[in-house]
Protein backbone atom coordinates (compact mmCIF):
# COMPACT_ATOMS: atom_id res chain seq x y z
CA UNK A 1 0.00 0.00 0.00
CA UNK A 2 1.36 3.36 -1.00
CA UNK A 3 1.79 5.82 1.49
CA UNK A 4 0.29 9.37 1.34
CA UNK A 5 3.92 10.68 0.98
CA UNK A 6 5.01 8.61 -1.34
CA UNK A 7 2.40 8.84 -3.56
CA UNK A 8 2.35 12.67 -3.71
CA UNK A 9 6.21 12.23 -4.22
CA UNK A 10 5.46 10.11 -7.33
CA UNK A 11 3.49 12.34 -8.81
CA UNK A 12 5.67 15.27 -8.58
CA UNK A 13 8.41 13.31 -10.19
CA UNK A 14 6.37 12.62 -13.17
CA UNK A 15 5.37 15.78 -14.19
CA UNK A 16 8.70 17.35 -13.95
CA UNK A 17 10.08 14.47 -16.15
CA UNK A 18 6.88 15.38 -18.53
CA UNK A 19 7.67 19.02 -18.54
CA UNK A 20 11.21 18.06 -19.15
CA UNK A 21 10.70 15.97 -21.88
CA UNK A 22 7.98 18.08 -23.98
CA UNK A 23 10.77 21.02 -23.82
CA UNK A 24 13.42 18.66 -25.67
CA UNK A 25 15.73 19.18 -22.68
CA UNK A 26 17.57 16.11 -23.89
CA UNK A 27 18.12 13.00 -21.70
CA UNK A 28 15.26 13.42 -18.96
CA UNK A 29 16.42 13.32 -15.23
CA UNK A 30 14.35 12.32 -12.27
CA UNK A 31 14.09 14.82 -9.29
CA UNK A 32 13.35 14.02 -5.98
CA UNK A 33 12.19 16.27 -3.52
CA UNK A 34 9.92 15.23 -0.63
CA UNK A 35 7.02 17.23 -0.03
CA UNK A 36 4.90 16.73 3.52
CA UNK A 37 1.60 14.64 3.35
CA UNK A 38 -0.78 17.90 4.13
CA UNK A 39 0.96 20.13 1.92
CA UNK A 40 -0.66 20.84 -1.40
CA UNK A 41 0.54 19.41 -4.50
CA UNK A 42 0.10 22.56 -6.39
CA UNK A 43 2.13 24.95 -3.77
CA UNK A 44 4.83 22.15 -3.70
CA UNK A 45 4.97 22.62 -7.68
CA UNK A 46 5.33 26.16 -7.82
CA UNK A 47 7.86 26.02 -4.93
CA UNK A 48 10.49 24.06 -7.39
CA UNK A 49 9.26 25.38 -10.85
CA UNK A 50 12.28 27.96 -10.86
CA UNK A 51 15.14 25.91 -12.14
CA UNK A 52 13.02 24.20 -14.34
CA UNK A 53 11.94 27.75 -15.62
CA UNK A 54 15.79 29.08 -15.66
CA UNK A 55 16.59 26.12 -17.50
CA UNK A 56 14.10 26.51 -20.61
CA UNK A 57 14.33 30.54 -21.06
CA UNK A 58 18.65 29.25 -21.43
CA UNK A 59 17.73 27.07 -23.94
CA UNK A 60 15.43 29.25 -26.48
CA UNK A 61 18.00 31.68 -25.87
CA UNK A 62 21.00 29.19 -27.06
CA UNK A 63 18.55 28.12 -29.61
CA UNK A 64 17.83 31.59 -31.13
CA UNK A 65 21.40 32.47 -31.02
CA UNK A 66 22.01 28.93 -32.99
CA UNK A 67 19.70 30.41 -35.48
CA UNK A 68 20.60 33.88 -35.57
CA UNK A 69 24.23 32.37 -36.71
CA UNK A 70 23.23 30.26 -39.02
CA UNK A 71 21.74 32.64 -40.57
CA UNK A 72 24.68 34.96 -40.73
CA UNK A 73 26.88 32.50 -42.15
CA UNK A 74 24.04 31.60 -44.96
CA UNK A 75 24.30 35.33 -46.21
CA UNK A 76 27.82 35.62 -46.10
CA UNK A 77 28.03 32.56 -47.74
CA UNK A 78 25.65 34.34 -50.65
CA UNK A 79 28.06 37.23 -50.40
CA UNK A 80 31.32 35.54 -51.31
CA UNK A 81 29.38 33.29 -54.05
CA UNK A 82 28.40 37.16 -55.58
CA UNK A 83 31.80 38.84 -55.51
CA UNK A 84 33.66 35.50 -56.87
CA UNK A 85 31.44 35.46 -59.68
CA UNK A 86 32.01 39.31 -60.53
CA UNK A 87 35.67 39.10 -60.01
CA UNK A 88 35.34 36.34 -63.03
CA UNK A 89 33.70 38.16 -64.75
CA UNK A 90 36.13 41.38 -64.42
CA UNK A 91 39.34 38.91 -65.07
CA UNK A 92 37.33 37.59 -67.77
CA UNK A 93 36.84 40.79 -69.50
CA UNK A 94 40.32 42.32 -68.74
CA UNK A 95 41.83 39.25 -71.07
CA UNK A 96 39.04 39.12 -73.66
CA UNK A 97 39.44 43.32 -74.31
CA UNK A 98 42.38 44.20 -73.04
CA UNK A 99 42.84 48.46 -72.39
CA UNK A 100 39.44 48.86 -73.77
CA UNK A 101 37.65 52.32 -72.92
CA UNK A 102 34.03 52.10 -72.90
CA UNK A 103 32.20 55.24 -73.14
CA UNK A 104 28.68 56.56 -73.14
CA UNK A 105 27.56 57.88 -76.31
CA UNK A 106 23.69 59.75 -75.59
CA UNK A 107 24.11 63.19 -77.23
CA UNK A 108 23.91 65.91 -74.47
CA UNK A 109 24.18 63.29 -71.70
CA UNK A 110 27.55 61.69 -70.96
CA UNK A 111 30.94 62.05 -70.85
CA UNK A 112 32.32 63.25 -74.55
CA UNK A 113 35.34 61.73 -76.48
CA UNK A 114 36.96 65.50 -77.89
CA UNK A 115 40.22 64.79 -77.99
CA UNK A 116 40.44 62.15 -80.64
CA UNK A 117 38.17 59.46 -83.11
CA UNK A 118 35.43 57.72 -81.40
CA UNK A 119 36.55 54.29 -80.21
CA UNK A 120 35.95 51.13 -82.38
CA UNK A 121 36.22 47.61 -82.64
CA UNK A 122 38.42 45.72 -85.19
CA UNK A 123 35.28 45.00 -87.40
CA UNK A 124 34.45 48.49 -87.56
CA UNK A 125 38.01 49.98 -87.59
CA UNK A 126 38.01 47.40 -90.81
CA UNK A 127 34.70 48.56 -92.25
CA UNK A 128 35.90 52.30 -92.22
CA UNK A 129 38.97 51.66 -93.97
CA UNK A 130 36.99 50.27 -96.38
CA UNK A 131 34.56 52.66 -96.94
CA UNK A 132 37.64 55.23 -97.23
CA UNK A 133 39.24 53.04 -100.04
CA UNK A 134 35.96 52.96 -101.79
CA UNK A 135 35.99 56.82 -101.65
CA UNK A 136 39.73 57.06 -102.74
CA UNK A 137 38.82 54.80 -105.77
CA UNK A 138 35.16 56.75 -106.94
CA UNK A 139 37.90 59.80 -106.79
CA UNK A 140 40.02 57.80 -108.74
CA UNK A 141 37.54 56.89 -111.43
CA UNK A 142 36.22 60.46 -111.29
CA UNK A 143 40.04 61.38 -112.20
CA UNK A 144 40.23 59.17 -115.04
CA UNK A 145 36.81 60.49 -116.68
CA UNK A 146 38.35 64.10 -116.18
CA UNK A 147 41.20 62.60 -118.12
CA UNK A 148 39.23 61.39 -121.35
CA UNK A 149 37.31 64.38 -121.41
CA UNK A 150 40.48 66.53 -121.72
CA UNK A 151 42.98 64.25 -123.25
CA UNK A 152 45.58 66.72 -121.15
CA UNK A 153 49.38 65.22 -120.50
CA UNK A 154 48.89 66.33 -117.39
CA UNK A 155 45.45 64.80 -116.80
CA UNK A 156 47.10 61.73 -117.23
CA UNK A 157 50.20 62.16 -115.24
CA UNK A 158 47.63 63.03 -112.70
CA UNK A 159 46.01 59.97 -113.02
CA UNK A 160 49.59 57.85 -112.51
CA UNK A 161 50.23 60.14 -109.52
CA UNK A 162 46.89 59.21 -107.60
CA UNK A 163 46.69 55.27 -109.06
CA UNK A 164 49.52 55.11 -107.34
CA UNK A 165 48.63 56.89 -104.40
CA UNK A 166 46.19 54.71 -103.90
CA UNK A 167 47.88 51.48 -104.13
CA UNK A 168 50.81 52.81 -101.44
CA UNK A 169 47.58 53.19 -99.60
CA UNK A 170 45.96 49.97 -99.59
CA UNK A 171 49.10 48.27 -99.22
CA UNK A 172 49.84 49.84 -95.94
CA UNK A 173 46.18 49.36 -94.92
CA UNK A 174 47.21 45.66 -95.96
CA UNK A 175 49.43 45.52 -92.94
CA UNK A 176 47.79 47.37 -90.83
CA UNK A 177 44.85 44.70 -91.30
CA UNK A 178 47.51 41.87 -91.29
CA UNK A 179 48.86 43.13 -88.28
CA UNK A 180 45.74 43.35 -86.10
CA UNK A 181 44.27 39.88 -86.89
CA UNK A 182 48.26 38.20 -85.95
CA UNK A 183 47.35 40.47 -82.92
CA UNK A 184 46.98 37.76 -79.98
CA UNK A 185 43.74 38.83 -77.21
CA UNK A 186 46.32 39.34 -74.63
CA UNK A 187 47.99 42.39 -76.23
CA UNK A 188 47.50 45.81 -75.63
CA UNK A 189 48.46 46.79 -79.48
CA UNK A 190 44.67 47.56 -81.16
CA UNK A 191 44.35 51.55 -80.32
CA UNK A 192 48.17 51.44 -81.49
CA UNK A 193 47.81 50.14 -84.53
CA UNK A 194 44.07 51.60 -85.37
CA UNK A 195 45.80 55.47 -85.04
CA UNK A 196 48.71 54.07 -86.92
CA UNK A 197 46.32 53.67 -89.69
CA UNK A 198 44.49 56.84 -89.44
CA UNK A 199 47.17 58.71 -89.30
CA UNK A 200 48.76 56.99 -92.25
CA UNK A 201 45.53 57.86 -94.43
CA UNK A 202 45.20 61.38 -93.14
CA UNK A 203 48.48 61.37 -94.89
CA UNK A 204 47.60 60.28 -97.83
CA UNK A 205 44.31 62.15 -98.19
CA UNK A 206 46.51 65.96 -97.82
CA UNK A 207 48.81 64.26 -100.46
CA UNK A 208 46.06 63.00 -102.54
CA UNK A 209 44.72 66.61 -102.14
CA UNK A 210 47.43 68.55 -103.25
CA UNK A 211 47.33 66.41 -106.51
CA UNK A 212 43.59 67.03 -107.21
CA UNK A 213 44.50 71.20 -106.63
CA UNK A 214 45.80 71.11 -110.20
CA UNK A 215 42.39 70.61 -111.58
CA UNK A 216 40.63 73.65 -109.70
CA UNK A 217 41.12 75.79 -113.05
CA UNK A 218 39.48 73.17 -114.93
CA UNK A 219 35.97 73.68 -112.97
CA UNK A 220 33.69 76.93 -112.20
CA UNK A 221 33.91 77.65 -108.47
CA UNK A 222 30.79 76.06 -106.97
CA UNK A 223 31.14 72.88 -108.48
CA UNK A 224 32.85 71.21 -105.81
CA UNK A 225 32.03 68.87 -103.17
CA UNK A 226 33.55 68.17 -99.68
CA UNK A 227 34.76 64.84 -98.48
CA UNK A 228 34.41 64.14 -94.56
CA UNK A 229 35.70 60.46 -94.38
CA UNK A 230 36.45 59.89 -91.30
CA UNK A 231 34.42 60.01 -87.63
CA UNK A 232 37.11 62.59 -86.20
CA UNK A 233 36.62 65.70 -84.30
CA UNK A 234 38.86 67.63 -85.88
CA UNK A 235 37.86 67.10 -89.53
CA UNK A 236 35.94 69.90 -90.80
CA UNK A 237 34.65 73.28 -92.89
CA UNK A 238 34.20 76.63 -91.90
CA UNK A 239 32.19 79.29 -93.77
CA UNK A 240 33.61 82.61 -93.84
CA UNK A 241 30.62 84.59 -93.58
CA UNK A 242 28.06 84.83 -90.94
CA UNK A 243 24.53 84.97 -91.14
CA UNK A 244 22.29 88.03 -90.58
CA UNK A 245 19.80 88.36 -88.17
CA UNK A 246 16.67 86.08 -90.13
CA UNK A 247 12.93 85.91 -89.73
CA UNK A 248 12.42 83.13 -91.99
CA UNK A 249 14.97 80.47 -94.19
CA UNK A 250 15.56 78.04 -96.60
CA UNK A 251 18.72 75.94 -96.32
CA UNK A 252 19.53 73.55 -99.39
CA UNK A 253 22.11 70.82 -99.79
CA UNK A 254 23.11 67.62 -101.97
CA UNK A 255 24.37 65.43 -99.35
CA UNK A 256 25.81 61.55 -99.86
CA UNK A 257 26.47 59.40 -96.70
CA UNK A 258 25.91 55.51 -95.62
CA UNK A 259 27.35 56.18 -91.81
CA UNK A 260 26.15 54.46 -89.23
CA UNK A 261 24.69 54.63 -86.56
CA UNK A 262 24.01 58.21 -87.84
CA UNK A 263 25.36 60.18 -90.30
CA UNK A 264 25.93 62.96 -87.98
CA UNK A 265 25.98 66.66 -88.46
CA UNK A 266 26.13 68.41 -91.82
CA UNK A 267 26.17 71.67 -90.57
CA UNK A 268 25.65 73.71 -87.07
CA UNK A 269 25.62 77.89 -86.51
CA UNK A 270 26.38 78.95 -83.19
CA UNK A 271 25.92 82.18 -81.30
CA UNK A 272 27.13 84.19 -78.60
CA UNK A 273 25.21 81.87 -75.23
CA UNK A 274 23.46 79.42 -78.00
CA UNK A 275 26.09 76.53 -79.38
CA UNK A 276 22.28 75.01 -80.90
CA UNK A 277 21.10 78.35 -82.79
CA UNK A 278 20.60 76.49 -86.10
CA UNK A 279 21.35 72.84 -86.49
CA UNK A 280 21.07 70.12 -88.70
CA UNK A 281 21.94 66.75 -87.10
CA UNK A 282 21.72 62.86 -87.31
CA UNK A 283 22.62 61.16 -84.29
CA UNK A 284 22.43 57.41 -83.23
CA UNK A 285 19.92 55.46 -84.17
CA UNK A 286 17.25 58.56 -83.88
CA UNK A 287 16.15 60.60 -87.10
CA UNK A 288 17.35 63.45 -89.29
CA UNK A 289 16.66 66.43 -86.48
CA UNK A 290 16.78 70.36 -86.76
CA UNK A 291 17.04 72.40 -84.02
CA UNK A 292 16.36 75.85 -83.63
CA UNK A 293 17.32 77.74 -80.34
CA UNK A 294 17.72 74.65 -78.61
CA UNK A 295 13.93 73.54 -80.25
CA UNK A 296 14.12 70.02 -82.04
CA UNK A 297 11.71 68.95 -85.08
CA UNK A 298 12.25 65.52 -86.68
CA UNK A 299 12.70 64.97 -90.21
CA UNK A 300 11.55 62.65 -92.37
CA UNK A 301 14.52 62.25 -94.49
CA UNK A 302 15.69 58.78 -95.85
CA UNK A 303 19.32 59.70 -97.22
CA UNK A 304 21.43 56.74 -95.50
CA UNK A 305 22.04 54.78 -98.45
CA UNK A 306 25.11 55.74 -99.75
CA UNK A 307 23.86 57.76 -103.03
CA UNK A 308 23.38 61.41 -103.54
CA UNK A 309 20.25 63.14 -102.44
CA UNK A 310 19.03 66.77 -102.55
CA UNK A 311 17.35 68.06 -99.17
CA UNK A 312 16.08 71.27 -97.99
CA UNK A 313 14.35 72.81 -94.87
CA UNK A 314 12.05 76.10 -94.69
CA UNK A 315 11.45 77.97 -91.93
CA UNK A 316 9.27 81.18 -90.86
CA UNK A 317 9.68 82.49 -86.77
CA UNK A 318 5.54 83.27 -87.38
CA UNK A 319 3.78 80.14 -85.69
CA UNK A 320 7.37 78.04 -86.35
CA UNK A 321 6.20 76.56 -89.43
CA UNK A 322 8.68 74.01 -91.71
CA UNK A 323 8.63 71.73 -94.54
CA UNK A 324 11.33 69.01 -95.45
CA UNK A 325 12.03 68.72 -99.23
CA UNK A 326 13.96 65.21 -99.95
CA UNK A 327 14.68 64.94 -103.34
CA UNK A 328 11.95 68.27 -104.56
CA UNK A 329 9.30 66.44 -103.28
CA UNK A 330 8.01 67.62 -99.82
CA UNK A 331 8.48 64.82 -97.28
CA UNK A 332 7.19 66.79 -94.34
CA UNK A 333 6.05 69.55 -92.00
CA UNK A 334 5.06 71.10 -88.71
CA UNK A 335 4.57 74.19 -86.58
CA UNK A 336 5.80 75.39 -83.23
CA UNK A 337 9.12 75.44 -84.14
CA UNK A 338 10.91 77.82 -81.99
CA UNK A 339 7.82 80.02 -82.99
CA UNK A 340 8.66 84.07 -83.30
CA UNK A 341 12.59 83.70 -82.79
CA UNK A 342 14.75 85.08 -85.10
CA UNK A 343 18.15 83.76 -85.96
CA UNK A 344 20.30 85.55 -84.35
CA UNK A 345 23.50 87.22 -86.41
CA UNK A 346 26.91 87.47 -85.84
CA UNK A 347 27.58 83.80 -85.01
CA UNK A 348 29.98 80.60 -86.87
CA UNK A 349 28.66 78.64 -89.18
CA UNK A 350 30.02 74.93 -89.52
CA UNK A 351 29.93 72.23 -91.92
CA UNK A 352 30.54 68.61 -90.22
CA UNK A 353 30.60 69.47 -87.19
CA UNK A 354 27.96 70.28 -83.98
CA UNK A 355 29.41 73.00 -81.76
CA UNK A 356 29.09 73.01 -77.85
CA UNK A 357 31.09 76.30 -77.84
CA UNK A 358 31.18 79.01 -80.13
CA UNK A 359 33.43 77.61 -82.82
CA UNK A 360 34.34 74.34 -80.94
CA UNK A 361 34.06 71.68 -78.58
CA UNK A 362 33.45 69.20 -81.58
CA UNK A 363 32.37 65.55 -79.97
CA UNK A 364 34.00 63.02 -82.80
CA UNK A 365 30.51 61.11 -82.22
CA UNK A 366 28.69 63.70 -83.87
CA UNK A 367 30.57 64.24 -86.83
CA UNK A 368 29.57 63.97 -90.25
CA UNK A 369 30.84 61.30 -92.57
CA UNK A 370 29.83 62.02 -96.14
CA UNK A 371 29.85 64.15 -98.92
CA UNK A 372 28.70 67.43 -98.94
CA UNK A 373 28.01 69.91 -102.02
CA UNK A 374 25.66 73.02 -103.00
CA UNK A 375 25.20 74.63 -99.88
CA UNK A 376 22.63 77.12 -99.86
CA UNK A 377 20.90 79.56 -97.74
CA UNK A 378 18.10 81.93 -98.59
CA UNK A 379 16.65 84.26 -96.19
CA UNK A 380 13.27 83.69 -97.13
CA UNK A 381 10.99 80.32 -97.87
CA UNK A 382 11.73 79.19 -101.38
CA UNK A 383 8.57 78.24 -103.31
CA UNK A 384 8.02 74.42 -104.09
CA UNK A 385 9.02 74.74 -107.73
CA UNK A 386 12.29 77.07 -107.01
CA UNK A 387 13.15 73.64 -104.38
CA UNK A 388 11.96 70.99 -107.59
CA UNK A 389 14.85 72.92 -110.26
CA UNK A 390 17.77 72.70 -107.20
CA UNK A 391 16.86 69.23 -106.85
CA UNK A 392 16.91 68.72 -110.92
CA UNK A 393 20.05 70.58 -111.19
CA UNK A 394 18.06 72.78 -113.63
CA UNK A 395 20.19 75.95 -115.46
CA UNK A 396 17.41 78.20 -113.57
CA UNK A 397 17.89 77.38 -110.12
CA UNK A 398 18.90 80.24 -107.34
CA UNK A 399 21.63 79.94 -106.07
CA UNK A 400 21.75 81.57 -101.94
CA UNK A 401 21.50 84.97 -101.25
CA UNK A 402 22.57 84.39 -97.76
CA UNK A 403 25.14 81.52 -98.16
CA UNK A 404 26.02 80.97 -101.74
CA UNK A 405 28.48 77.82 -102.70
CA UNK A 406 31.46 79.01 -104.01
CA UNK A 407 35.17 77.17 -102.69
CA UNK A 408 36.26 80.78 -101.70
CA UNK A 409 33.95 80.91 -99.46
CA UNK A 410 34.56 77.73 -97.08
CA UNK A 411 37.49 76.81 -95.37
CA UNK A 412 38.32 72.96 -94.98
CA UNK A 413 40.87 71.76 -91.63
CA UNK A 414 41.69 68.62 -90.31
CA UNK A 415 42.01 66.93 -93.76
CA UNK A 416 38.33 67.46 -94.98
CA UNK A 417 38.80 67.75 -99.13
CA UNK A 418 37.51 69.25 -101.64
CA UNK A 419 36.51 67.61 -105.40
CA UNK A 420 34.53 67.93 -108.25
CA UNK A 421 31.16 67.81 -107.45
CA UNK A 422 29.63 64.70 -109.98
CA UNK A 423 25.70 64.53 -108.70
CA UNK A 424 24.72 67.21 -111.41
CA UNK A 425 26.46 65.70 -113.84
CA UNK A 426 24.59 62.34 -113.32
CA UNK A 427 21.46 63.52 -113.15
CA UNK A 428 21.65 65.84 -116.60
């Protein structure tokens, strides 16, 4: 028979090993502790709950620290995992393209390469020389018709001089091309050889140019063309005179380019406090634009296909209404167009360039690459039919009473050239 003690002491004992073992305390441990027969049961619990207690807040609090921990080490873990894989991908880069500069190129927004060409690949290093022997061989051909039209000696010693020119030139461009594909990935040799080449046909084109000089007394003085063939920021025209102050326009060009992306800026006035008085630019992948006094209008001009095209662009400050002529047929207009402001006088005018200064600050991303020929400005809007006989080359079309094309009045730097201008010719 059980005593009254004892069986009050059993009792205890199993709920503390119950209370234990629901708390995952580990192995479970008896306690013994007598308690008096007319004590309560409850009192005697409460009386020897504290350990018990101390001993589960210790082990949530191990527990959470446990976690806590773990948890740490998972997201430096995660960390580590990130920062390996980037530094792969950095050493990855740094021996794929090595010294390579990567700039932006958004017009107006980023950083601006001024103090040279715009960066390229090999492909596209390779695709401009090409385009620039393809241009040194139309002048070539253009040579050789001058020469059976005259039947001069020196037409044809001429000739000689530039065939061979040209061969000197594609021979070094030869090894230049050589050169880069022996190149291995490691080497730091591509910008090297890439201004080696430039400056090589810079050479050549001034050389080149002082040969085609001798024909200037064969041809009247506005039938000439100039030749922007390379993305540079230094290659360009300048037109002596200035424009007046203007309450309405017409500018008028034959213009030939297949650059990409954009063709870039044929020409740009600036102003005292206004670099964008009067521009007329294609940059990127965006369209033909012209800005007036910092006001943009889109064009509708599809000219980037390598062949010659007439274009011209009206203009009236009253409401800021233009039209786009492509070929004498309008293409487009608009209003609200830097409405009742009138060009302002006494400013640079540009051809191939867009200036950020007055003058200057040429960005070589915005240069054009192209021919350019019979640049025109009236101070007034031409009619549709006076637009049609430009575009037609007819005997009866104006010539500018602003700006008027004549190679005494334009300036060429940085290697820009000047030749007989042929899209006339072809069209009558």
């Amino acid at each position: 028979m059980i005593s009254g003690v004892s069986w009050k002491l059993f009792l205890l004992t199993f709920f503390l090993l119950d209370l234990g073992s629901s708390q995952d305390f580990g192995q479970a441990r008896f306690i013994c502790t007598s308690v008096p027969a007319n004590m309560d049961m409850c009192a005697a619990t409460m009386q020897n709950s504290g350990p018990a207690e101390d001993l589960k807040t210790t082990v949530l609090q191990l527990r959470e620290t446990v976690l806590q921990q773990k948890e740490t080490i998972m997201n430096q873990k995660e960390t580590i995992r990130e920062l390996t894989a980037k530094l792969s991908r950095c050493e990855s880069q740094s021996i794929t393209d090595p010294g390579e500069t990567r700039t932006g190129s958004r017009r107006k927004e980023t950083g601006k390469n001024t103090m040279g060409d715009v960066s390229r690949t090999p492909a596209d290093t390779l695709n401009q020389l090409s385009q620039t022997l393809q241009s040194l061989k139309q002048r070539l051909e253009n040579l050789e018709q001058f020469s059976r039209n005259n039947n001069s000696a020196q037409a044809n010693n001429l000739k000689d001089l530039l065939q061979n020119k040209i061969e000197d030139l594609e021979k070094q461009v030869l090894s230049r091309v050589n050169s880069m594909e022996e190149s291995k990935p490691g080497q730091k040799n591509e910008t090297e050889q890439r201004v080696k080449v430039e400056s090589t046909l810079t050479s050549l084109h001034h050389r080149i140019s002082d040969l085609e000089k001798g024909q200037k007394e064969n041809r009247p003085a506005d039938k000439f063309q100039l030749t922007f063939l390379l993305r540079t920021n230094y290659m360009y025209a300048k037109v002596k005179k200035s424009l007046p102050e203007m309450y309405s326009f017409t500018v008028c060009m034959w213009i030939k380019s297949s650059a990409s992306p954009g063709l870039g800026t044929p020409f740009s006035y600036a102003v005292p406090g206004q670099a964008n008085e009067l521009v007329l630019i294609e940059w990127g992948d965006n369209p033909m634009e012209i800005i007036i006094n910092d006001k943009v209008a889109k064009l509708p001009f599809v000219i980037k296909d390598g062949k010659w095209h007439h274009i011209c662009i009206t203009w009236t400050t009253r409401d800021g209404v233009w039209e786009a002529f492509q070929d004498g047929v309008l293409r487009g207009n608009g209003e609200n167009l830097a409405p009742y402001h009138p060009i302002k006088p006494q400013g640079v005018l540009v051809l191939g360039q867009e200036q950020d200064t007055l003058g200057g600050g040429f960005d070589a991303t915005q240069a054009f690459v192209g021919e350019l020929a019979n640049f025109n400005i009236w101070d007034r809007k031409l009619s549709s039919g006076e637009i049609y006989n430009l575009a037609t080359c007819n005997s009866k079309a104006l010539v500018g009473n602003v700006i008027s094309w004549a190679e005494s009045n334009v300036d060429v730097y940085g290697g820009a050239t000047k030749w007989t201008f042929e899209a006339c010719r072809q069209i009558n």
